[in-house]
Protein backbone atom coordinates (compact mmCIF):
# COMPACT_ATOMS: atom_id res chain seq x y z
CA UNK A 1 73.41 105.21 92.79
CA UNK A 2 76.79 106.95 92.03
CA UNK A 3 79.73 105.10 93.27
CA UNK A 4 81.27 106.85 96.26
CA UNK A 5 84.23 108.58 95.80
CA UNK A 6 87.21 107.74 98.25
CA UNK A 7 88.73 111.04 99.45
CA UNK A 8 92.11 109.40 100.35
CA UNK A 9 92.56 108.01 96.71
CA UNK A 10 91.40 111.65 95.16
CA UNK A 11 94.17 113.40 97.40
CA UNK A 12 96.71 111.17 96.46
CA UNK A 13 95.79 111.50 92.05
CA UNK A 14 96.11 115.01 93.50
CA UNK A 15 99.54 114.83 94.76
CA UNK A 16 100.57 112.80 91.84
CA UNK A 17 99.39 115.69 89.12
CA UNK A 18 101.26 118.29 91.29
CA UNK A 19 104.53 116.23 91.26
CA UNK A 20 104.26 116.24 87.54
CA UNK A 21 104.47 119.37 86.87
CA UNK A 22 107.25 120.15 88.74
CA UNK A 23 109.00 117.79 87.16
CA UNK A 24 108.17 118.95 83.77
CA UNK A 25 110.01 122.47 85.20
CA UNK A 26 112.98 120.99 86.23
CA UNK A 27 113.74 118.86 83.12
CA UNK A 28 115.99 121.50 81.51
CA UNK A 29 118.59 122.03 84.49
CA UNK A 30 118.81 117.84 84.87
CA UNK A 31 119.36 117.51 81.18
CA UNK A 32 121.88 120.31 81.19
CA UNK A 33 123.57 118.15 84.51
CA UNK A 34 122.99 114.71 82.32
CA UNK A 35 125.05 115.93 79.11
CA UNK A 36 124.33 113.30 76.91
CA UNK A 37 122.08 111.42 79.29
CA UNK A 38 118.43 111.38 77.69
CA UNK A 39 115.90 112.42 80.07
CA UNK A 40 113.90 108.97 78.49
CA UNK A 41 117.09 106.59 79.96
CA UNK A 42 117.02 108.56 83.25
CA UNK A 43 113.61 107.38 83.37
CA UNK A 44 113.81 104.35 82.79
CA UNK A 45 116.75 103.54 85.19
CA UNK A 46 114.82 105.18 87.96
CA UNK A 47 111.15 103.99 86.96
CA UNK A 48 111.65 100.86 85.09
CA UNK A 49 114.11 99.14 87.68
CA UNK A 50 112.73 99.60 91.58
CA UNK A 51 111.84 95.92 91.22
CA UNK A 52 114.94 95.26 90.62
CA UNK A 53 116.65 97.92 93.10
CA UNK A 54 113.71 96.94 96.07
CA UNK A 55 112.69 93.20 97.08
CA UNK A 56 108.84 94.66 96.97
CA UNK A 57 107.51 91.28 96.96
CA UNK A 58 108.13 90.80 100.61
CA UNK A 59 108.91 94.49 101.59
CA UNK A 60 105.84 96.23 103.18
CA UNK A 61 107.10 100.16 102.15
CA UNK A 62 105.08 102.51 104.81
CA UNK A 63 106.18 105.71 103.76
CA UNK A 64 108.01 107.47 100.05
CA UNK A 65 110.62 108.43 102.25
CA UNK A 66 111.34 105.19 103.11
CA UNK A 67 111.14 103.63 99.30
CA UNK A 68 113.55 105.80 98.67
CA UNK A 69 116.03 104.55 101.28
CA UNK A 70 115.38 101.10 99.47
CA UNK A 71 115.81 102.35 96.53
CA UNK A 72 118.94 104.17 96.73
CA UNK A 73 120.63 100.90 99.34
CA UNK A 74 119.39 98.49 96.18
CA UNK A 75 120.46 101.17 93.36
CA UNK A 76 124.45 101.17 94.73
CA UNK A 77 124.20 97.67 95.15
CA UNK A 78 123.47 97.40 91.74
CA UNK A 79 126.43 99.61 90.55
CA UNK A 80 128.75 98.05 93.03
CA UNK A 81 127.79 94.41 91.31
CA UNK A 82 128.69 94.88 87.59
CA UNK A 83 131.81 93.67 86.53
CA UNK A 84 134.29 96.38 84.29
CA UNK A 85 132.88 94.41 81.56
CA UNK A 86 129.08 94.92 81.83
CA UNK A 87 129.05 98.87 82.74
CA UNK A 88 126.09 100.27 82.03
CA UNK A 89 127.33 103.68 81.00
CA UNK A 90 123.90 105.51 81.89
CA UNK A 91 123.68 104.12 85.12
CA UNK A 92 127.27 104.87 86.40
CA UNK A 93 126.98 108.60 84.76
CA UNK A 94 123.43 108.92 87.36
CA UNK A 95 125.52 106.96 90.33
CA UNK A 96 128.56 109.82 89.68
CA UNK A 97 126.25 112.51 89.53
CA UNK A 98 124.43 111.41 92.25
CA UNK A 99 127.79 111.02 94.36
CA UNK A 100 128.94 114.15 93.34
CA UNK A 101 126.19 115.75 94.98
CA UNK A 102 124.16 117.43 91.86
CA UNK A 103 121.35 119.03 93.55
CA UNK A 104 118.77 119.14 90.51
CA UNK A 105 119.85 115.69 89.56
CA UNK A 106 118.94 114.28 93.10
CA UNK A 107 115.96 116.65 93.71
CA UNK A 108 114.43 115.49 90.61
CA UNK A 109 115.15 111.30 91.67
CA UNK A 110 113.44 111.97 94.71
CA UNK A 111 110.40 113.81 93.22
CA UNK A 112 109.96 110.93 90.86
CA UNK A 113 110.76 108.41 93.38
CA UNK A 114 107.95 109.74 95.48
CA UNK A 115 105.20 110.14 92.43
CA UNK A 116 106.02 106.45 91.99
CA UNK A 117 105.95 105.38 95.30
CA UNK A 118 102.04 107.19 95.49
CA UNK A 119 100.99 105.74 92.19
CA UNK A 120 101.74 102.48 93.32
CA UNK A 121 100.91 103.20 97.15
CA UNK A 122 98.05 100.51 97.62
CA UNK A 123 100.51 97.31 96.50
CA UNK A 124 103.50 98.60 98.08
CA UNK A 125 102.37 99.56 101.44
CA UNK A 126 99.96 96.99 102.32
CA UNK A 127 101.15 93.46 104.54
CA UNK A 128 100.31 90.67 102.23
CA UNK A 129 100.16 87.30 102.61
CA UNK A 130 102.62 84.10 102.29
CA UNK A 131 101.59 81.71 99.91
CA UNK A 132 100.83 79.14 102.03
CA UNK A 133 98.62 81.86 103.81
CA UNK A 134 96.61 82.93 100.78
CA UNK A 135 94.08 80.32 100.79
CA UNK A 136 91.22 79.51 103.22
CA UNK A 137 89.08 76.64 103.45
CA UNK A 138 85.53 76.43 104.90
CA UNK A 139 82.38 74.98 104.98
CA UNK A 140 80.83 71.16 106.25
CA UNK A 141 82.08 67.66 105.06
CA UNK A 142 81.31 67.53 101.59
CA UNK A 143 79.91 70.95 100.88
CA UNK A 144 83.93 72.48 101.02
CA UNK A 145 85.03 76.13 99.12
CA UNK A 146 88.44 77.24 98.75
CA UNK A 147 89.12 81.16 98.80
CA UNK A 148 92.06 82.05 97.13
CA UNK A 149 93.86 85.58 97.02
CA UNK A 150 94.42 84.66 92.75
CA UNK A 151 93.14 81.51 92.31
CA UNK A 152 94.18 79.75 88.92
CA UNK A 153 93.48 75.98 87.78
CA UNK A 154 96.52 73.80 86.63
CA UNK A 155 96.54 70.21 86.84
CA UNK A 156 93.39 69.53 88.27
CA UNK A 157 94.14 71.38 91.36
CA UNK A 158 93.87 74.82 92.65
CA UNK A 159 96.04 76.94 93.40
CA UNK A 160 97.14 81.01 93.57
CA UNK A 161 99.22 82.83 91.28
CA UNK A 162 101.99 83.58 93.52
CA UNK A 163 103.55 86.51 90.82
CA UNK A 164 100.14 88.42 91.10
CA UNK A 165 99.50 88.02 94.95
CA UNK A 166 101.18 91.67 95.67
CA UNK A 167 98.86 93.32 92.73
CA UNK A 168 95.52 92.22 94.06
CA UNK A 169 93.75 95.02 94.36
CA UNK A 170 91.02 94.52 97.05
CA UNK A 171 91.44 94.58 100.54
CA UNK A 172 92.49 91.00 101.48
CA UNK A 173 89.57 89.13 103.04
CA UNK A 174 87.10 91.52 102.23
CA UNK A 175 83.99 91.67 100.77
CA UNK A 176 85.90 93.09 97.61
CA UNK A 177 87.99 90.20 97.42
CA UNK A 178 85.47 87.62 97.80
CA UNK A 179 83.51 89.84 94.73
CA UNK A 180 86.81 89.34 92.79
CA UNK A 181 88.00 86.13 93.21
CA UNK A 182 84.85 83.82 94.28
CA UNK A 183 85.22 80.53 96.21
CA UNK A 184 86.46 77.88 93.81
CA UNK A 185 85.19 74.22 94.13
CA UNK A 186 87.65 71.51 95.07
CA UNK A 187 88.80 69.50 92.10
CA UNK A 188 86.80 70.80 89.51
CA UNK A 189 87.51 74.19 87.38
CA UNK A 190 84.60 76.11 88.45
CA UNK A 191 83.99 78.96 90.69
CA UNK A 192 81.20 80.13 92.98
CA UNK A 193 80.65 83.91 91.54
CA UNK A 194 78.79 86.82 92.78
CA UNK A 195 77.90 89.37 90.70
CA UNK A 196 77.05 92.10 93.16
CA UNK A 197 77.25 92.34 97.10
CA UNK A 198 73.45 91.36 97.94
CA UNK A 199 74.34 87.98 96.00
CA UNK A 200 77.20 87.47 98.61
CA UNK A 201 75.44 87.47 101.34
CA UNK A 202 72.40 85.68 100.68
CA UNK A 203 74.69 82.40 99.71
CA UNK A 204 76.74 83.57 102.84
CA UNK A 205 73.50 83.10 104.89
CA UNK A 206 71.56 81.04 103.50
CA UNK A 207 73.96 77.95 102.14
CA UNK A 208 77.05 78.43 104.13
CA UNK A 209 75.62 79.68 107.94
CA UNK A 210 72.38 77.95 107.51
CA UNK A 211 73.62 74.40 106.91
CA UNK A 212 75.24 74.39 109.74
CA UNK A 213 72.14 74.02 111.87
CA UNK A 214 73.02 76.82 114.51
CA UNK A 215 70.92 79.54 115.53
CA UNK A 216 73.04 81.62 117.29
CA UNK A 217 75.58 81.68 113.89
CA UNK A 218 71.93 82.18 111.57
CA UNK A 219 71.05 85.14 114.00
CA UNK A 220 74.94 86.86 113.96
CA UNK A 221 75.08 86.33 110.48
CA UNK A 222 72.19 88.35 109.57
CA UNK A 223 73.25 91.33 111.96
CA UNK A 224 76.38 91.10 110.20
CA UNK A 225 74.44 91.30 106.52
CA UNK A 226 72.25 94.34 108.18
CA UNK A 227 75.93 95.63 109.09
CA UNK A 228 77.16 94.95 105.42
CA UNK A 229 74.05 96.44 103.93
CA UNK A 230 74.33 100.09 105.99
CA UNK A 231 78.28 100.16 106.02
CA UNK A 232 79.83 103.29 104.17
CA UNK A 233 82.24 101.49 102.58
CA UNK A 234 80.97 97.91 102.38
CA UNK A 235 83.47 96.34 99.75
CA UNK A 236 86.41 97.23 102.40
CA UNK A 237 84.28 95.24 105.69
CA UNK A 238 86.26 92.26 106.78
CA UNK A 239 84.50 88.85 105.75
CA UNK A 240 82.82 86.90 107.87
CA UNK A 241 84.41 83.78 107.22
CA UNK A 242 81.76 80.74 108.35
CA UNK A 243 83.56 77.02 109.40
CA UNK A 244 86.89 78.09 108.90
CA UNK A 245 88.20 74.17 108.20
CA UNK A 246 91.87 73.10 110.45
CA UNK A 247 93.57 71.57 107.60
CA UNK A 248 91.61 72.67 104.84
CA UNK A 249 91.25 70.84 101.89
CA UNK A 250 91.67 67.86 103.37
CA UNK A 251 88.33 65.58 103.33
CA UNK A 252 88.93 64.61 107.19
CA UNK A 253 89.77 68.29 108.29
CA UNK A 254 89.63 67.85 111.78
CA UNK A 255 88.01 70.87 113.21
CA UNK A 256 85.99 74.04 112.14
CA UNK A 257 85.68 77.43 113.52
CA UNK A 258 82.73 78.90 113.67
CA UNK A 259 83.88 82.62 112.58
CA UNK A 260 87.19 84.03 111.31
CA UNK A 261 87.69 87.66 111.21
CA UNK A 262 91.47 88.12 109.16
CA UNK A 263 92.47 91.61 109.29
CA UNK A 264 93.36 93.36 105.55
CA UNK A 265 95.94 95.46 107.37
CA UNK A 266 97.59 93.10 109.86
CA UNK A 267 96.10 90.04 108.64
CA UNK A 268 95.84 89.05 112.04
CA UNK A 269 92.93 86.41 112.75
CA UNK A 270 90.23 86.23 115.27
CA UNK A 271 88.17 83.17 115.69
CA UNK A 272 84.44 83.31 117.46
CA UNK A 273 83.46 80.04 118.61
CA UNK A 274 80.39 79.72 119.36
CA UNK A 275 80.19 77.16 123.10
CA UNK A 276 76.54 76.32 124.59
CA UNK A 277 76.74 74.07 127.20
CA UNK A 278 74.02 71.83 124.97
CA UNK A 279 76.54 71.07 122.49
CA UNK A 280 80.03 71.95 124.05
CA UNK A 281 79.61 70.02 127.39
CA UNK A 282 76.64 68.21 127.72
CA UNK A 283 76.96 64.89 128.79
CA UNK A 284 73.98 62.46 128.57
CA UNK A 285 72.33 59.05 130.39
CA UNK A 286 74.35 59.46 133.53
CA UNK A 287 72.33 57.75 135.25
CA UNK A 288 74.22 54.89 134.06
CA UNK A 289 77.75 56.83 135.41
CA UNK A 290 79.59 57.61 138.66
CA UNK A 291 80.89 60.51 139.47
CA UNK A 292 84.11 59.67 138.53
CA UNK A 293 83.34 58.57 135.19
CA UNK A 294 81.26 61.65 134.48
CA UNK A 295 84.38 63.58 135.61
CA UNK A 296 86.56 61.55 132.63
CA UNK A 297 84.07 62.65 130.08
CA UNK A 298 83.86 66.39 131.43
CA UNK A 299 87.36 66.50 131.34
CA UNK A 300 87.71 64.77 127.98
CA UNK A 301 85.27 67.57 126.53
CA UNK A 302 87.24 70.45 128.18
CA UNK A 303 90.61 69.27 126.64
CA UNK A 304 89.19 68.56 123.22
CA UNK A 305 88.07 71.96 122.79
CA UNK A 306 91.44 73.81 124.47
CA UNK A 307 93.42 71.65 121.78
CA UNK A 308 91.02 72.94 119.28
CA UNK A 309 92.29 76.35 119.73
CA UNK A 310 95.61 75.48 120.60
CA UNK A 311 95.16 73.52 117.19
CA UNK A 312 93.92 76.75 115.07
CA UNK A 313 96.57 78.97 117.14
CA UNK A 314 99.71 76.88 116.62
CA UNK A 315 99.37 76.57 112.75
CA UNK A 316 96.50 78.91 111.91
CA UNK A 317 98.01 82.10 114.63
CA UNK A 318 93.97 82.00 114.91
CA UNK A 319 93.34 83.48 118.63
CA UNK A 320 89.85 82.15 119.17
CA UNK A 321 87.39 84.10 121.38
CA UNK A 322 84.76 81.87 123.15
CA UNK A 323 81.36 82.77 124.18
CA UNK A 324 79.13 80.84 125.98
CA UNK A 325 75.42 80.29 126.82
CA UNK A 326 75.93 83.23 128.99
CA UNK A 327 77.16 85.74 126.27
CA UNK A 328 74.88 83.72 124.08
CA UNK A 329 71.68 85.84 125.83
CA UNK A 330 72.79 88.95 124.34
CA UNK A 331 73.72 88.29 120.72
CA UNK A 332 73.52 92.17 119.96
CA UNK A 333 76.35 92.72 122.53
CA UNK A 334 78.38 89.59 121.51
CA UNK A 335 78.00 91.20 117.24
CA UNK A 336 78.92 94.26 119.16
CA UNK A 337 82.13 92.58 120.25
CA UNK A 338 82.55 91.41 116.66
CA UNK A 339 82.19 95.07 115.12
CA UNK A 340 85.52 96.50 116.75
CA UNK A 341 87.38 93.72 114.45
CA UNK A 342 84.89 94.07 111.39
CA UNK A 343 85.08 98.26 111.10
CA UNK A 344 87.94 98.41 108.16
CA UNK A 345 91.18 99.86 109.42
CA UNK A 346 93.32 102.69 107.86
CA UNK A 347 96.56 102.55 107.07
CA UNK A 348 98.48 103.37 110.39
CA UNK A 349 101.56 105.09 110.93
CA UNK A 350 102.42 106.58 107.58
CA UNK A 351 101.17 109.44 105.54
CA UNK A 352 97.59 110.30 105.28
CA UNK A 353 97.10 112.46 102.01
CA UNK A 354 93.49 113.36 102.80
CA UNK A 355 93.97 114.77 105.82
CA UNK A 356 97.85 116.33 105.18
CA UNK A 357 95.73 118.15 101.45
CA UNK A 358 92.75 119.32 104.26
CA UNK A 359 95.06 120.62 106.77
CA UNK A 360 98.00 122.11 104.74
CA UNK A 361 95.27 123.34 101.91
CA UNK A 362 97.10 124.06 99.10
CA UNK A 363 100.64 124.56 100.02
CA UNK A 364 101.06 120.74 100.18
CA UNK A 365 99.98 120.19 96.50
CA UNK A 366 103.29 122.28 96.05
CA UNK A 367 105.33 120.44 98.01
């Protein structure tokens, strides 16, 4: 089957070619502004330094207009920070030019500010997560798997490559990124790999749901695999995430979740726990009880499992949804539930190419 193409990433390729070539018609008025200036050391001040200009490791940049602004803010900065000694001749002759106003100088900065700004749209726009946020834990007591946003071995440990956590290119907590990185094994340098997305979920069902003995989590599982399986765009669906652990690594990790939903956007998290009253608040041989001392143990059961999610809320910012024996009748509405957090979610609040190239037709590739 051909891979699908995505519309939004076509339109954008498309904008980029069409910024090009105006570029390419403007280079004789902004060398005849630049004198001396080579048009190759014009771009490489604007092109080669917005890393320097723009904190873009912990900036989330929503629109070009608004790289720009950072840009230009970090650009003067820069100028304003050499000494007399360390001029950089180019860069003061683009800050005077730009100061004075030069039209074709500035028009063609923002042009090629805004080509770089789509080029590198996925890494620059997208939320991404601290380091202490980019690795999750899961699974029973002895049977643990890390996943890691850019997992790496050193020292006997794991841990992610905090340099390379902006350039992952999968949605965070997808089913791409679990296809990318794989869940590494604690303590030991190997990694749990799937070669293709029907590989995924049969471990996801049948080693990390199943062994946890629950039929309600076997059953939601393999709605969510059906959803997987018929989704449009399956690589970007949300994972799943099975016994999501409390403090992770750790061999006594206190408590598990039964499903984790992060968000690739937001990276917000949604827990589902799962609470029948057979496991969540039965209370056996009270014959041998009095009331009172049946209340003590009902009450001990409630406030174990409120700390549990004040537990996974507090350090985790896991909101946990609960469902009970009643919403456990209906496990197609409960999935249903789970579907408005698993659908993938666009990019809100900033440009759309696709649907500015549909509307506009081809008087926005000449913008």
């Amino acid at each position: 089957m051909a891979k699908k193409r995505n519309p939004e990433l076509t339109a954008r390729n498309k904008k980029v070619k069409a910024i090009k070539d105006e570029l390419k018609l403007m280079e004789d008025d902004v060398l005849e502004a630049m004198g001396s200036f080579s048009l190759s050391s014009l771009h490489g001040i604007i092109g080669g330094k917005h890393a320097d200009y723009i904190n873009i490791k912990n900036e989330v940049i929503q629109s070009s207009d608004h790289f720009i602004s950072l840009w230009l803010q970090g650009f003067r900065a820069h100028v304003n920070a050499l000494s007399f000694d360390n001029k950089d001749s180019n860069i003061y002759r683009l800050n005077e030019l730009l100061m004075a106003g030069n039209e074709n100088v500035r028009n063609y900065l923002y042009k090629f500010l805004t080509r770089t700004y789509i080029k590198s749209y996925e890494s620059l726009s997208k939320k991404r997560p601290s380091v202490e946020e980019s690795e999750v834990w899961i699974g029973q007591s002895n049977a643990e798997y890390g996943l890691f946003v850019t997992p790496r071995f050193e020292n006997g440990v794991w841990e992610n490559d905090k340099s390379e956590i902006r350039h992952f290119k999968p949605k965070y907590w997808s089913i791409g990124h679990v296809l990318s990185t794989g869940f590494v094994i604690l303590g030991r340098n190997y990694k749990q790999e799937f070669q293709n997305i029907e590989e995924y979920l049969h471990f996801f069902l049948n080693v990390l749901v199943r062994n946890s003995g629950s039929n309600y989590e076997y059953e939601l599982a393999e709605k969510y695999c059906d959803f997987v399986r018929g989704h449009d765009s399956p690589m970007e669906i949300p994972l799943l995430i099975p016994e999501f652990r409390y403090k992770g690594k750790i061999r006594k990790h206190g408590h598990r979740l039964d499903f984790t939903i992060i968000d690739s956007k937001e990276l917000n998290k949604i827990g589902f726990e799962l609470s029948p009253w057979s496991s969540h608040g039965y209370i056996a041989k009270t014959k041998e009880l009095n009331q009172k001392q049946i209340n003590e143990i009902a009450k001990d059961n409630f406030e174990y499992e409120m700390k549990k999610h004040k537990d996974y809320f507090r350090k985790h910012a896991v909101f946990a949804l609960i469902y009970t024996d009643r919403d456990l009748k209906d496990l197609d509405e409960l999935f249903n539930e789970m579907k408005k957090y698993l659908e993938p979610k666009g990019v809100q609040g900033q440009l759309q190419f696709q649907i500015l190239d549909d509307f506009f037709g081809e008087s926005f590739s000449a913008y």
